[in-house]
N, C-alpha and C. Protein backbone atom coordinates (compact mmCIF):
# COMPACT_ATOMS: atom_id res chain seq x y z
N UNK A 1 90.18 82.22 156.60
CA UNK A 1 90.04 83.25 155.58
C UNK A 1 89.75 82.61 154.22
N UNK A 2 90.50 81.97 153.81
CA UNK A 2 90.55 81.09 152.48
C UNK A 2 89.14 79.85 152.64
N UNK A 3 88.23 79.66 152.12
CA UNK A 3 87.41 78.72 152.02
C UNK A 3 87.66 77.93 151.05
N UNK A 4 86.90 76.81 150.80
CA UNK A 4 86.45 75.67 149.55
C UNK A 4 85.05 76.46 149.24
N UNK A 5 85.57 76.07 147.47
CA UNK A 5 84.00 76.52 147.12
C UNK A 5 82.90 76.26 147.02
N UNK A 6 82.62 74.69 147.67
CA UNK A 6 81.52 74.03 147.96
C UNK A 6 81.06 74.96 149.80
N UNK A 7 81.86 74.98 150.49
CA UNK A 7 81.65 76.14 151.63
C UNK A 7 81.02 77.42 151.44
N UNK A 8 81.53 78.18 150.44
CA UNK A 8 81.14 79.45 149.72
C UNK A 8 79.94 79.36 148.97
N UNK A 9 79.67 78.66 147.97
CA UNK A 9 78.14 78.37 147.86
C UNK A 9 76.98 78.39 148.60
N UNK A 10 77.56 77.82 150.04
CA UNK A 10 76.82 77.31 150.94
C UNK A 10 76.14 78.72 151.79
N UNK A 11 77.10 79.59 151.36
CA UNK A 11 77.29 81.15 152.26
C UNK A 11 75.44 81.92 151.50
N UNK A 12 74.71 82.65 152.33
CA UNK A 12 73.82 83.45 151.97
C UNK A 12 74.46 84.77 151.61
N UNK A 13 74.11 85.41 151.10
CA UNK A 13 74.21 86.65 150.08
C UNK A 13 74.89 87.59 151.01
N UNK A 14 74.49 88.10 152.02
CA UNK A 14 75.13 88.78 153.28
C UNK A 14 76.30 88.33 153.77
N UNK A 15 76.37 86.99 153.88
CA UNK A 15 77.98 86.07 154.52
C UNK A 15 78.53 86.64 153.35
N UNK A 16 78.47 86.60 152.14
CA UNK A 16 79.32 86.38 150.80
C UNK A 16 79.84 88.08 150.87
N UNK A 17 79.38 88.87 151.16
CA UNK A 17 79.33 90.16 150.92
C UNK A 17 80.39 90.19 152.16
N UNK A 18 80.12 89.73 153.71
CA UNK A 18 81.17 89.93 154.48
C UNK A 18 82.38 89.16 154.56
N UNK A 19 82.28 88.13 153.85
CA UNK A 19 83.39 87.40 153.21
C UNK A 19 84.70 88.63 152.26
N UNK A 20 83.56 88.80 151.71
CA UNK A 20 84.18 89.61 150.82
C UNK A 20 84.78 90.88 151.19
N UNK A 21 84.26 91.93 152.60
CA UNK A 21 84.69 93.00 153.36
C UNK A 21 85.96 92.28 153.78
N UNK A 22 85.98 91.34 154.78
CA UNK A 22 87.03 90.70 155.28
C UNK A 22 88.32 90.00 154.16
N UNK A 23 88.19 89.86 153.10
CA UNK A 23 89.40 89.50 152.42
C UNK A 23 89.61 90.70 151.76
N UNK A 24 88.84 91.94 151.28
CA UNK A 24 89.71 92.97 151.04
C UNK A 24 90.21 93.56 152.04
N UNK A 25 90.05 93.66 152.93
CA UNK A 25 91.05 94.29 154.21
C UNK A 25 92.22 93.38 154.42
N UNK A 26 91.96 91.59 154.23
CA UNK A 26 93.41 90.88 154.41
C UNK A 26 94.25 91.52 153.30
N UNK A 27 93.15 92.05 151.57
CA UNK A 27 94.91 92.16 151.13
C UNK A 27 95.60 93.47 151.41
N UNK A 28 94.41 94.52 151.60
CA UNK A 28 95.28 95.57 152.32
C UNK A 28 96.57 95.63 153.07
N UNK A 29 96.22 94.10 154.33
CA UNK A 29 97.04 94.16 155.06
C UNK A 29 98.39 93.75 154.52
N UNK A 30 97.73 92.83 153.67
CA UNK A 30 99.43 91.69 152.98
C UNK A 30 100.10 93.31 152.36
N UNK A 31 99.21 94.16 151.72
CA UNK A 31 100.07 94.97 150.84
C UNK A 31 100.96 96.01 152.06
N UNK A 32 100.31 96.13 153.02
CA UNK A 32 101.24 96.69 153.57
C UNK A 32 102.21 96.34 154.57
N UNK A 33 102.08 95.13 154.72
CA UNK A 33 103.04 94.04 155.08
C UNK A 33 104.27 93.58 154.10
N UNK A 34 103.84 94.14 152.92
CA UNK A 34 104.93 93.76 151.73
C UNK A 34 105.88 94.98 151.62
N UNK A 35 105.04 96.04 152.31
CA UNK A 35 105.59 97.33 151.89
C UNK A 35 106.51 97.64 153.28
N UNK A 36 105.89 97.09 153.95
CA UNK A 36 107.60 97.07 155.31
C UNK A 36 108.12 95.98 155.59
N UNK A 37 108.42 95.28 154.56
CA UNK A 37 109.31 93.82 154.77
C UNK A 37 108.99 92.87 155.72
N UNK A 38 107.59 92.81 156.26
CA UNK A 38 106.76 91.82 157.13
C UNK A 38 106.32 90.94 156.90
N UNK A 39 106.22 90.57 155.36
CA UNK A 39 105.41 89.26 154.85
C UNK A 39 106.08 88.63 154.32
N UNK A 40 106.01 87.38 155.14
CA UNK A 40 106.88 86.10 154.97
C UNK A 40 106.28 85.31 153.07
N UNK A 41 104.86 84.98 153.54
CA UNK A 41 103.91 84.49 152.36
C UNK A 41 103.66 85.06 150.93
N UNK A 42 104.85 85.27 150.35
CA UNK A 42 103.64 85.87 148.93
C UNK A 42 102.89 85.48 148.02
N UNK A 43 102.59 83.96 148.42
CA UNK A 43 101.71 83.66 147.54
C UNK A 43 100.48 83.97 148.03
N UNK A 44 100.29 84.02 149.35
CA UNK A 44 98.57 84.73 149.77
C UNK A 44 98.50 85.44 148.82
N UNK A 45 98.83 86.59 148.02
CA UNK A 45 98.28 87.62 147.21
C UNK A 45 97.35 86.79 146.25
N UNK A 46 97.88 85.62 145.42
CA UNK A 46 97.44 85.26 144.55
C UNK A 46 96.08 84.69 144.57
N UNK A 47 96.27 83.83 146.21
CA UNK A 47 94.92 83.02 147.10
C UNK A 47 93.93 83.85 147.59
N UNK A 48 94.07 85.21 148.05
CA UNK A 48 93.11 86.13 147.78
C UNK A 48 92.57 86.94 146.99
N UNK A 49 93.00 87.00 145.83
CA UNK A 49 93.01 87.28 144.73
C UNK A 49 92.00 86.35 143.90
N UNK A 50 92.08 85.38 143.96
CA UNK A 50 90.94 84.38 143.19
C UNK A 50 89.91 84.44 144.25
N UNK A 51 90.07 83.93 145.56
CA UNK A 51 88.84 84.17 146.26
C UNK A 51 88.18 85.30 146.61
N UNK A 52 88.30 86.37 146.03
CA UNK A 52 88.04 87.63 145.76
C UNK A 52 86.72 87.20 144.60
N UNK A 53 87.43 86.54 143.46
CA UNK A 53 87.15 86.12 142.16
C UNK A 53 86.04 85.69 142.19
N UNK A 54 86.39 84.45 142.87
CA UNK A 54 85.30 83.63 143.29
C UNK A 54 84.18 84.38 143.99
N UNK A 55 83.87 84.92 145.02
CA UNK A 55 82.82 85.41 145.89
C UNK A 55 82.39 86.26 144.89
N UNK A 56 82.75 87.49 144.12
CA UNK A 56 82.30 87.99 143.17
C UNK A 56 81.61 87.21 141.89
N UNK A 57 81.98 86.54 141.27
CA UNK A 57 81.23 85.64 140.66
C UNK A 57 80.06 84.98 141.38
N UNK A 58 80.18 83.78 142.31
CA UNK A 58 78.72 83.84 143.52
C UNK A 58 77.81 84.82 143.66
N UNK A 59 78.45 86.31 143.63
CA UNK A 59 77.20 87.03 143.83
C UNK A 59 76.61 87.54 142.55
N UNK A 60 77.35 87.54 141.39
CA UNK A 60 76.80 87.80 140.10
C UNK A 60 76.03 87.22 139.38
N UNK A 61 76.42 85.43 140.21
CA UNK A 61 75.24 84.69 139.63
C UNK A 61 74.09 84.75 140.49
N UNK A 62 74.01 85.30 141.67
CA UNK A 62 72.61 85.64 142.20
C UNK A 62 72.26 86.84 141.75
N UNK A 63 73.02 87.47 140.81
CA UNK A 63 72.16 89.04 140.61
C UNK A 63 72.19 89.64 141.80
N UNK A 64 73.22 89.59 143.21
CA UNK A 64 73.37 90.59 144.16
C UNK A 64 74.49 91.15 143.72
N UNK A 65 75.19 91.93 142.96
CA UNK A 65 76.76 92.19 142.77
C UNK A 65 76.28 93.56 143.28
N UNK A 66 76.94 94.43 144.22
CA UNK A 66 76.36 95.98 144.72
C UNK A 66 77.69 96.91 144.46
């Protein structure tokens, strides 16, 4: 789930976009994993949270942001 951002660069415009489908559904999940006492990790929030950051920025500097 979590990449390096030399990996993410590497991603075409479409990967980056499903990158990006797939980590907003992980934090969905963390949030509702937080919300019935299931999540061990809370720092994932923060690690998807920047790589959120990150992939959004990547696509802004290609001028794909949709």
């Amino acid at each position: 789930m979590i990449k390096d951002i030399k990996s993410l660069r590497e991603l075409s415009t479409q990967e980056l976009h499903n990158e990006l489908a797939v980590l907003r559904k992980g934090s969905l999940d963390l949030r509702l994993g937080r919300s019935t006492n299931q999540l061990r990790d809370t720092s994932m929030f923060k690690k998807v949270k920047a790589q959120v950051a990150r992939i959004l920025t990547f696509l802004k500097e290609r001028n794909d942001l949709v």
